[in-house]
N, C-alpha and C. Protein backbone atom coordinates (compact mmCIF):
# COMPACT_ATOMS: atom_id res chain seq x y z
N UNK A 1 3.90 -65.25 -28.47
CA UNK A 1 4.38 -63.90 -28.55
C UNK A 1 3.70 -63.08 -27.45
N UNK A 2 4.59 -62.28 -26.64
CA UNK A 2 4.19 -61.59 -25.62
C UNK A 2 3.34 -60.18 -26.18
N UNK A 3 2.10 -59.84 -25.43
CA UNK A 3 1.67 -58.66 -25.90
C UNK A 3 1.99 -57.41 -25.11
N UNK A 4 2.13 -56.40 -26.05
CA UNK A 4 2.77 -55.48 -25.36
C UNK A 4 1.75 -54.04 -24.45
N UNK A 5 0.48 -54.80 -24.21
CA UNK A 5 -0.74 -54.37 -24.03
C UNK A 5 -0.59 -54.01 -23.02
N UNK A 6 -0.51 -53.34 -21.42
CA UNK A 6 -0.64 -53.23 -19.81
C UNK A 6 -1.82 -53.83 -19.75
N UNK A 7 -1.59 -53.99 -18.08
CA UNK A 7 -2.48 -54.94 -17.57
C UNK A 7 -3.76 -53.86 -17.42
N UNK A 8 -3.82 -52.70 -17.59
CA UNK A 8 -5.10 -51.91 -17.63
C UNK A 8 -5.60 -51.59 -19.50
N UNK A 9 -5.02 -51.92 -20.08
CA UNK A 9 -5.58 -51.85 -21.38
C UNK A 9 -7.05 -52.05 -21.44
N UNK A 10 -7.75 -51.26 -22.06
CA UNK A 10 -8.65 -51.45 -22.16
C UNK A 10 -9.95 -51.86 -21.29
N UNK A 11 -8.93 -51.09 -20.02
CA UNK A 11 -10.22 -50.95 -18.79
C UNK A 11 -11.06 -49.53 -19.01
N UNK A 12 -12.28 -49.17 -18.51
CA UNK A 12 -13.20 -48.76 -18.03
C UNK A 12 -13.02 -47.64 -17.29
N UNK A 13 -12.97 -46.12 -17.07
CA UNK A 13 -13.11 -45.80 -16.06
C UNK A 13 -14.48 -44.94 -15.91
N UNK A 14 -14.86 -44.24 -14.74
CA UNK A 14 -16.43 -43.44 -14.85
C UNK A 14 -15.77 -42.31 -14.61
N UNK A 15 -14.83 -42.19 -14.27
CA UNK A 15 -13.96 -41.02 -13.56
C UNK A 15 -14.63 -39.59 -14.42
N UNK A 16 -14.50 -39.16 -15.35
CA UNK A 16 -15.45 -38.19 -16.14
C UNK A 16 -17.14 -38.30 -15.56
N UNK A 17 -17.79 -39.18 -15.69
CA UNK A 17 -18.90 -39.16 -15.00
C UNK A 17 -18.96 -38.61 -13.16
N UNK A 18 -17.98 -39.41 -12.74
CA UNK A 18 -17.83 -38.57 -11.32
C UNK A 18 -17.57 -37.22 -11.04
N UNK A 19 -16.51 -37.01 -12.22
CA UNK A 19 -16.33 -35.58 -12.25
C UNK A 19 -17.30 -34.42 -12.42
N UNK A 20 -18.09 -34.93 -13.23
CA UNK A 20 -19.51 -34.23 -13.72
C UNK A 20 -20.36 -34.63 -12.99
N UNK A 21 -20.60 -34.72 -12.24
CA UNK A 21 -21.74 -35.08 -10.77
C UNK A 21 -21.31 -34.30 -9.62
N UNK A 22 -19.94 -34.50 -9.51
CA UNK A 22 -19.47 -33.61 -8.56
C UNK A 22 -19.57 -31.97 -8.83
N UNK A 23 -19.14 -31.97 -10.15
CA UNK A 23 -19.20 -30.49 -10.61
C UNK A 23 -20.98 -30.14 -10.56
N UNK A 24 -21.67 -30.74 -10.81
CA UNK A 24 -23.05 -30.35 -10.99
C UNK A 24 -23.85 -30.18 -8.85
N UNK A 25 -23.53 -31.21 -8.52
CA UNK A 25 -23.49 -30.86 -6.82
C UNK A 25 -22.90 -29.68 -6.45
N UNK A 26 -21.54 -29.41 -7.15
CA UNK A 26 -21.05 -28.16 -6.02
C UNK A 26 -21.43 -26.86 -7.08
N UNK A 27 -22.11 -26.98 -8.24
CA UNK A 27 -23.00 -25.42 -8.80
C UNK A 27 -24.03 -25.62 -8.29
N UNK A 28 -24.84 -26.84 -7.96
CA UNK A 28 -26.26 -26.60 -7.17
C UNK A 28 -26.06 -26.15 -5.43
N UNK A 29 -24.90 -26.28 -5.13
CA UNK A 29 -25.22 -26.06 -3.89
C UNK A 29 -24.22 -24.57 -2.90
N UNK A 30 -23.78 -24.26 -4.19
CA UNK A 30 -23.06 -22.74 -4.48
C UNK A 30 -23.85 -21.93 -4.18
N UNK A 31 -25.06 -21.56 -4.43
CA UNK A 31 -26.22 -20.60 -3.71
C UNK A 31 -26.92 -20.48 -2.55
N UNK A 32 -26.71 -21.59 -2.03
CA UNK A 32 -26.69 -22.27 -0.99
C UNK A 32 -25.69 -21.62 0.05
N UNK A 33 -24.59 -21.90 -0.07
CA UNK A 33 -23.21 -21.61 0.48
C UNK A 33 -23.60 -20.92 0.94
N UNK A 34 -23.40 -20.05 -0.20
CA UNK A 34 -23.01 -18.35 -0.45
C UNK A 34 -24.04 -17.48 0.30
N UNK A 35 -25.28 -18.05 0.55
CA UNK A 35 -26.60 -17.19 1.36
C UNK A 35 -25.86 -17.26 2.73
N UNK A 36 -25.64 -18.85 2.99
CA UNK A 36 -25.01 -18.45 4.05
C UNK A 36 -24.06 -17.74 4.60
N UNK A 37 -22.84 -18.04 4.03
CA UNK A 37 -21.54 -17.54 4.35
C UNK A 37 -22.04 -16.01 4.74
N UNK A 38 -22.93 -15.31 4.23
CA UNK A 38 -23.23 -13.97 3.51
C UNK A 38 -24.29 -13.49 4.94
N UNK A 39 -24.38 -14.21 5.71
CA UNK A 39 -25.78 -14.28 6.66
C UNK A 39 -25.28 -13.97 8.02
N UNK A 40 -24.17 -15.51 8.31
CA UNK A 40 -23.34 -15.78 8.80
C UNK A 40 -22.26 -14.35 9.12
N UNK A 41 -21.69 -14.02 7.93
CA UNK A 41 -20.49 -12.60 8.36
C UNK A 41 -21.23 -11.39 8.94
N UNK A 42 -22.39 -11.22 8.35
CA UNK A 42 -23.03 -10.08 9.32
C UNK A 42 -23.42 -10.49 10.65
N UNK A 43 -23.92 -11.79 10.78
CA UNK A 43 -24.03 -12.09 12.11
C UNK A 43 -22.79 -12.08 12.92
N UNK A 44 -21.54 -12.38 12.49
CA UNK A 44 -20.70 -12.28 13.04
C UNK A 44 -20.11 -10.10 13.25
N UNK A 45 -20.36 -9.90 12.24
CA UNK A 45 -20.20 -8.18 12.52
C UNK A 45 -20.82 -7.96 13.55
N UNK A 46 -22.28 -8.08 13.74
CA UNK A 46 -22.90 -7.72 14.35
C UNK A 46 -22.83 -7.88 15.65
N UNK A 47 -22.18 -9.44 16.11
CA UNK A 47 -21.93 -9.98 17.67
C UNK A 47 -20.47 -9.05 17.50
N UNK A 48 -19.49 -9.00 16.83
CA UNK A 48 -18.42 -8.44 17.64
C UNK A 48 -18.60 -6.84 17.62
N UNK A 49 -19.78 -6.09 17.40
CA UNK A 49 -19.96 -4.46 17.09
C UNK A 49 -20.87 -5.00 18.70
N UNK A 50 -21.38 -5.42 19.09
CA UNK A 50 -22.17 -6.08 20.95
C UNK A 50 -21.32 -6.06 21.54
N UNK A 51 -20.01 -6.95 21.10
CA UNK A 51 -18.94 -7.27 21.99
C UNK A 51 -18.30 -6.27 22.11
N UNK A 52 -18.14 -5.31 21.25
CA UNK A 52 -16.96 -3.94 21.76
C UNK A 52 -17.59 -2.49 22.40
N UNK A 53 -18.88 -2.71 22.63
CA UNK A 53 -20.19 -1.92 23.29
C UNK A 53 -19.69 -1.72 24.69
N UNK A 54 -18.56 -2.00 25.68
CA UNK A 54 -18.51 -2.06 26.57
C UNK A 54 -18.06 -3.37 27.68
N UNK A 55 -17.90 -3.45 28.69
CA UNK A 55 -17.24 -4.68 28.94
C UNK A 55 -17.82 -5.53 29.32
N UNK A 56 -17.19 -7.38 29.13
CA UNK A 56 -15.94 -7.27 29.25
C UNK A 56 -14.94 -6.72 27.80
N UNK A 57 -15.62 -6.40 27.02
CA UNK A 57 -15.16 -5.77 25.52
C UNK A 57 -14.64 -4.40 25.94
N UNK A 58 -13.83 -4.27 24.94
CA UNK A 58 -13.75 -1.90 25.14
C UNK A 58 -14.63 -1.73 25.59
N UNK A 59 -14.45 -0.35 25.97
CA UNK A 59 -15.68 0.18 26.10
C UNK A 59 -15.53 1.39 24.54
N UNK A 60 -17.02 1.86 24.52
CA UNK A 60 -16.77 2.67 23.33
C UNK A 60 -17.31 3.90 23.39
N UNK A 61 -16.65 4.69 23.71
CA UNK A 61 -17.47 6.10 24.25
C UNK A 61 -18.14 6.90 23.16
N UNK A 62 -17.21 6.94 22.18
CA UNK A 62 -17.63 7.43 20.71
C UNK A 62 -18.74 6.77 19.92
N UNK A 63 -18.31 5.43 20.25
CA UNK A 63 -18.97 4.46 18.63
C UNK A 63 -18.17 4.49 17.69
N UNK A 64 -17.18 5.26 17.59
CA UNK A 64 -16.32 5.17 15.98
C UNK A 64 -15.78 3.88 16.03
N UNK A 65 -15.34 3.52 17.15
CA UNK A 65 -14.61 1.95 17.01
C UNK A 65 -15.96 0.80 16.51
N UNK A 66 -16.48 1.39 17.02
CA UNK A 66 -17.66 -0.03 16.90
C UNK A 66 -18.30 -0.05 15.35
N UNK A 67 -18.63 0.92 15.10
CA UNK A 67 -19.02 1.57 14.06
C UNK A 67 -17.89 1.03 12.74
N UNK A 68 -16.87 1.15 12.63
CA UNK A 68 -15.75 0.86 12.26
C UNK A 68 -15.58 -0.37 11.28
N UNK A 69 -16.67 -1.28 12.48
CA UNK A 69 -16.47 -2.51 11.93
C UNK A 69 -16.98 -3.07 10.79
N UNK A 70 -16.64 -3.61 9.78
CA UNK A 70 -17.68 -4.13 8.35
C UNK A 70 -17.50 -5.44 7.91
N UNK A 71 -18.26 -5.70 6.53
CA UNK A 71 -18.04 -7.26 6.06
C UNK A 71 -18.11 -7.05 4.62
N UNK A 72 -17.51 -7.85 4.15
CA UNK A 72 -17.22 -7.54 2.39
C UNK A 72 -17.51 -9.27 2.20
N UNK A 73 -18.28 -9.44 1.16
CA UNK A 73 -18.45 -10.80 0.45
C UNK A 73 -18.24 -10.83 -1.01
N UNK A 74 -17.97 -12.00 -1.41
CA UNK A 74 -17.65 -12.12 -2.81
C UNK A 74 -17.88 -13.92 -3.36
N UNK A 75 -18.65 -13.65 -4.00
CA UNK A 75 -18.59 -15.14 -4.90
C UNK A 75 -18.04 -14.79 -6.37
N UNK A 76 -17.13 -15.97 -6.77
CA UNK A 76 -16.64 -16.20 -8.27
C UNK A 76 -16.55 -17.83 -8.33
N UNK A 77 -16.91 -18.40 -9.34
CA UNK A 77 -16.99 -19.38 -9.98
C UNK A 77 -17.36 -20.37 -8.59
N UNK A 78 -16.71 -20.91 -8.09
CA UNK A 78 -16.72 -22.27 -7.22
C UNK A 78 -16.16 -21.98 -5.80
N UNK A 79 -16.14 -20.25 -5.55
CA UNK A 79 -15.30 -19.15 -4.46
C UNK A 79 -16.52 -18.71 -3.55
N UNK A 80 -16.62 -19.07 -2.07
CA UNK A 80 -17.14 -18.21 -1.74
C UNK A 80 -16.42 -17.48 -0.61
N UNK A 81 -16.70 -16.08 -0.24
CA UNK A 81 -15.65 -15.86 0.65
C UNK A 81 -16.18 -14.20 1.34
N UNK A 82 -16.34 -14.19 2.92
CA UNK A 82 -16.39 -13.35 3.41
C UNK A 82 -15.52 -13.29 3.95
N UNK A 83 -15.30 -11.38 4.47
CA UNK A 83 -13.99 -10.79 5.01
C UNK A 83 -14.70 -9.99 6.22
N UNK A 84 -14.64 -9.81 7.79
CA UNK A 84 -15.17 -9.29 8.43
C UNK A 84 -14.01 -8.81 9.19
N UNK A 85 -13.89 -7.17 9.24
CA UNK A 85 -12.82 -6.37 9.97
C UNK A 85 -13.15 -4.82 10.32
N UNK A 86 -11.78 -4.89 10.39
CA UNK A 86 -12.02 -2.66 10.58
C UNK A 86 -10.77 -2.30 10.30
N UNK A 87 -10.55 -1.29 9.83
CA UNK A 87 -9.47 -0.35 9.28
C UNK A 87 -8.96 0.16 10.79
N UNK A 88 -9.84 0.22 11.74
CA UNK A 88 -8.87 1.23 12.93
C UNK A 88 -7.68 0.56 13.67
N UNK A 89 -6.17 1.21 13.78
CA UNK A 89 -5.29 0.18 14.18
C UNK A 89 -5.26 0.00 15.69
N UNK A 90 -6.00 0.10 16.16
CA UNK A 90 -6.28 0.11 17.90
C UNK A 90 -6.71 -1.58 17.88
N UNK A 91 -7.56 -1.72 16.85
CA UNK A 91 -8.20 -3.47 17.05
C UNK A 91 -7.15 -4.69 17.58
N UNK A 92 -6.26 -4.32 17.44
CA UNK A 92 -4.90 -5.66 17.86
C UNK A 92 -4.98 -5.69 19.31
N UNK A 93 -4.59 -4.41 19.37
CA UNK A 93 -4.03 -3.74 20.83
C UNK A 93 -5.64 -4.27 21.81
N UNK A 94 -6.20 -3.46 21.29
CA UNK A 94 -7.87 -3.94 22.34
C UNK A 94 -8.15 -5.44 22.24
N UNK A 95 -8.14 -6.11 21.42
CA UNK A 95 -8.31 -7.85 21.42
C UNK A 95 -7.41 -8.68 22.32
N UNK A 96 -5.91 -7.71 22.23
CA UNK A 96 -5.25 -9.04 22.76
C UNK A 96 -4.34 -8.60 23.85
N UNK A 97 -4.63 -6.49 24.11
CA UNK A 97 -3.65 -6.25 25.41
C UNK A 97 -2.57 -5.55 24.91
N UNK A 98 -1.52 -4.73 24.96
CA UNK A 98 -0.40 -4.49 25.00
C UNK A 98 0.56 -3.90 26.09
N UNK A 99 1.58 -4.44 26.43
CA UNK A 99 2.31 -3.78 27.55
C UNK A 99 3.80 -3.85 26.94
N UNK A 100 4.13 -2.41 26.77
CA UNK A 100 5.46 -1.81 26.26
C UNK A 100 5.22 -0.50 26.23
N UNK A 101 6.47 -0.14 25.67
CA UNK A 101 6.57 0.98 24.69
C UNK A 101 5.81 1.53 23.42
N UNK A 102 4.77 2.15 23.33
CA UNK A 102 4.86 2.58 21.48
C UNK A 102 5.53 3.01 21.11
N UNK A 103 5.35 3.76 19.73
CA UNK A 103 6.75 4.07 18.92
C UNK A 103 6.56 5.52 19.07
N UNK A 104 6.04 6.05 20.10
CA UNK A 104 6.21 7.35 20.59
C UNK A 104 6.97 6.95 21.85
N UNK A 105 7.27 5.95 22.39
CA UNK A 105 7.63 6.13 23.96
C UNK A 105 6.72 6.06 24.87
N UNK A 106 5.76 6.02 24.70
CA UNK A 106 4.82 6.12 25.81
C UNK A 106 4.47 4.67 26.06
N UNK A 107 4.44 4.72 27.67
CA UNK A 107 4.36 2.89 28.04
C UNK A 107 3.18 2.79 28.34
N UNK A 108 3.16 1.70 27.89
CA UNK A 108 1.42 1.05 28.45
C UNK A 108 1.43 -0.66 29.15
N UNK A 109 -0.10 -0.24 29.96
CA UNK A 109 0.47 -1.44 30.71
C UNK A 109 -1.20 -1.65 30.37
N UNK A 110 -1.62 -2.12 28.84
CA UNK A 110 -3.36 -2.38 28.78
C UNK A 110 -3.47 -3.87 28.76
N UNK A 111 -4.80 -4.46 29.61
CA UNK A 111 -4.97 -5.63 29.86
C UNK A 111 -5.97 -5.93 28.02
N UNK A 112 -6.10 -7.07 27.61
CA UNK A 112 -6.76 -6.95 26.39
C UNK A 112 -8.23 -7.12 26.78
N UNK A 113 -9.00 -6.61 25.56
CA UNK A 113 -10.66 -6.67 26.07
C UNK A 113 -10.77 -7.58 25.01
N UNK A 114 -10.99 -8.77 25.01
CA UNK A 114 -11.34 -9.72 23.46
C UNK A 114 -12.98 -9.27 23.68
N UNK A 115 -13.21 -9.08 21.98
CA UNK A 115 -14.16 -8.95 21.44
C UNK A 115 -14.73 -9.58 20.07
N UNK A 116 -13.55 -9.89 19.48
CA UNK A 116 -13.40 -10.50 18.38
C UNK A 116 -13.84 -12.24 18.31
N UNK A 117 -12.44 -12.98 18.88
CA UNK A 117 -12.75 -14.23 19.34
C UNK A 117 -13.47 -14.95 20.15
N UNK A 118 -14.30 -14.09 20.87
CA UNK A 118 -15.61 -14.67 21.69
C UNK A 118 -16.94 -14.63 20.60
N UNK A 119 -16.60 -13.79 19.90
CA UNK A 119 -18.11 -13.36 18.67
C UNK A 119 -17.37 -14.25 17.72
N UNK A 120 -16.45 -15.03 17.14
CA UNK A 120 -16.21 -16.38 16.57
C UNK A 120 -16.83 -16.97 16.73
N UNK A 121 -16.30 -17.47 18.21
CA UNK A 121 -16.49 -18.87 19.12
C UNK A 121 -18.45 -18.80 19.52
N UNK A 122 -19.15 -17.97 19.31
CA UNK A 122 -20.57 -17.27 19.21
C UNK A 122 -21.42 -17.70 18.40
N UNK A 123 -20.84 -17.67 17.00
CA UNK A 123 -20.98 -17.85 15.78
C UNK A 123 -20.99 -19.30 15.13
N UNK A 124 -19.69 -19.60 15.46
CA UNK A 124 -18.78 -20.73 15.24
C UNK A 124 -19.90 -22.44 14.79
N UNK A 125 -20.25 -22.81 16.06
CA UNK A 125 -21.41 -24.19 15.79
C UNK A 125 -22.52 -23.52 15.09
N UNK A 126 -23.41 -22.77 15.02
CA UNK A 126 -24.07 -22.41 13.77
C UNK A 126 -23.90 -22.06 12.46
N UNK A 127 -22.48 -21.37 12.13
CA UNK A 127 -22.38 -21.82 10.97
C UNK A 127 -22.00 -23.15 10.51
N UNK A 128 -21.12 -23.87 10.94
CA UNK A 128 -20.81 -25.02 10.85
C UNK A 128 -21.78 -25.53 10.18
N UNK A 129 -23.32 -25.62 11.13
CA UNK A 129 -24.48 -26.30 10.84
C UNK A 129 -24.97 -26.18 9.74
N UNK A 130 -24.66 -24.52 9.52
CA UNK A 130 -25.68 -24.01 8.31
C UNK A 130 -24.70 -24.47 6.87
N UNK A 131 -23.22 -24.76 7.22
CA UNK A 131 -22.88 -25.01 5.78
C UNK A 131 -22.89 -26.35 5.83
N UNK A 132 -23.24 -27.45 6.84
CA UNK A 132 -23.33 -28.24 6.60
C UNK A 132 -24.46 -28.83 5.60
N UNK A 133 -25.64 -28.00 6.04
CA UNK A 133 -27.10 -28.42 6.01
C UNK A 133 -27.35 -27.83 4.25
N UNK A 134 -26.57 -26.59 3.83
CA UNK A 134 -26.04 -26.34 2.86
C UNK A 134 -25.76 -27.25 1.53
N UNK A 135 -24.70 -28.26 2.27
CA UNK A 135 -24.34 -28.73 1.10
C UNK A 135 -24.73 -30.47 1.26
N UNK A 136 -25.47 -30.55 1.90
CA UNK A 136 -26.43 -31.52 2.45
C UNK A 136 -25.29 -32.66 2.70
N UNK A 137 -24.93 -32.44 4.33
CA UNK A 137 -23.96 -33.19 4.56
C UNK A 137 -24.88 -34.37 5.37
């Protein structure tokens, strides 16, 4: 008589044990992260508020643009997550150039001053490192 058993009946798995090792690695190393990530976005504020000081960046006669700039962080459960920007709508236009019309009519012919993506690319291999070293890669 044939049994109607699968050929995994009554196998074994650790899969719950892996799960719970993994989960216990990524709450130990969540504080970790998160110092960084958190270290990291101001360092990055901080190189692109250098970078828009003047050129090859804007220049900033005021400071309100530079000034402008901020970082918001947030951890929840297994989340970590910084936000580094500015509310002023000039930031597009100065990073990347515009030549047209605005929506007044008035033409412009501005070359872009990047300030943004050089204070990335600045940043960029040190954090890498630091979340590597983080989560002990």
């Amino acid at each position: 008589m044939a049994s109607n058993r699968g050929p995994r009946a009554g196998a074994n798995s650790n899969a719950p044990e892996i799960a719970a090792r993994l989960n216990a690695r990524a709450a130990s190393a969540l504080p970790a992260v998160a110092s960084v990530v958190q270290h990291y976005a101001l360092l990055l504020e901080t190189a692109i508020k250098a970078n828009a000081s003047g050129r090859p960046g804007p220049n900033a006669p005021t400071g309100d643009y530079r000034r402008s700039w901020t970082h918001e962080f947030s951890a929840n459960g297994f989340s970590v997550e910084a936000v580094v920007g500015t509310n002023k709508p000039q930031s597009r236009r100065l990073e990347y150039g515009f030549v047209g019309a605005d929506s007044l009519g008035r033409i412009y012919n501005q070359p872009p001053f990047p300030h943004v993506g050089p204070a990335v690319e600045q940043i960029r291999p040190a954090f890498l490192a630091a979340i590597g070293a983080a989560v002990g890669d």
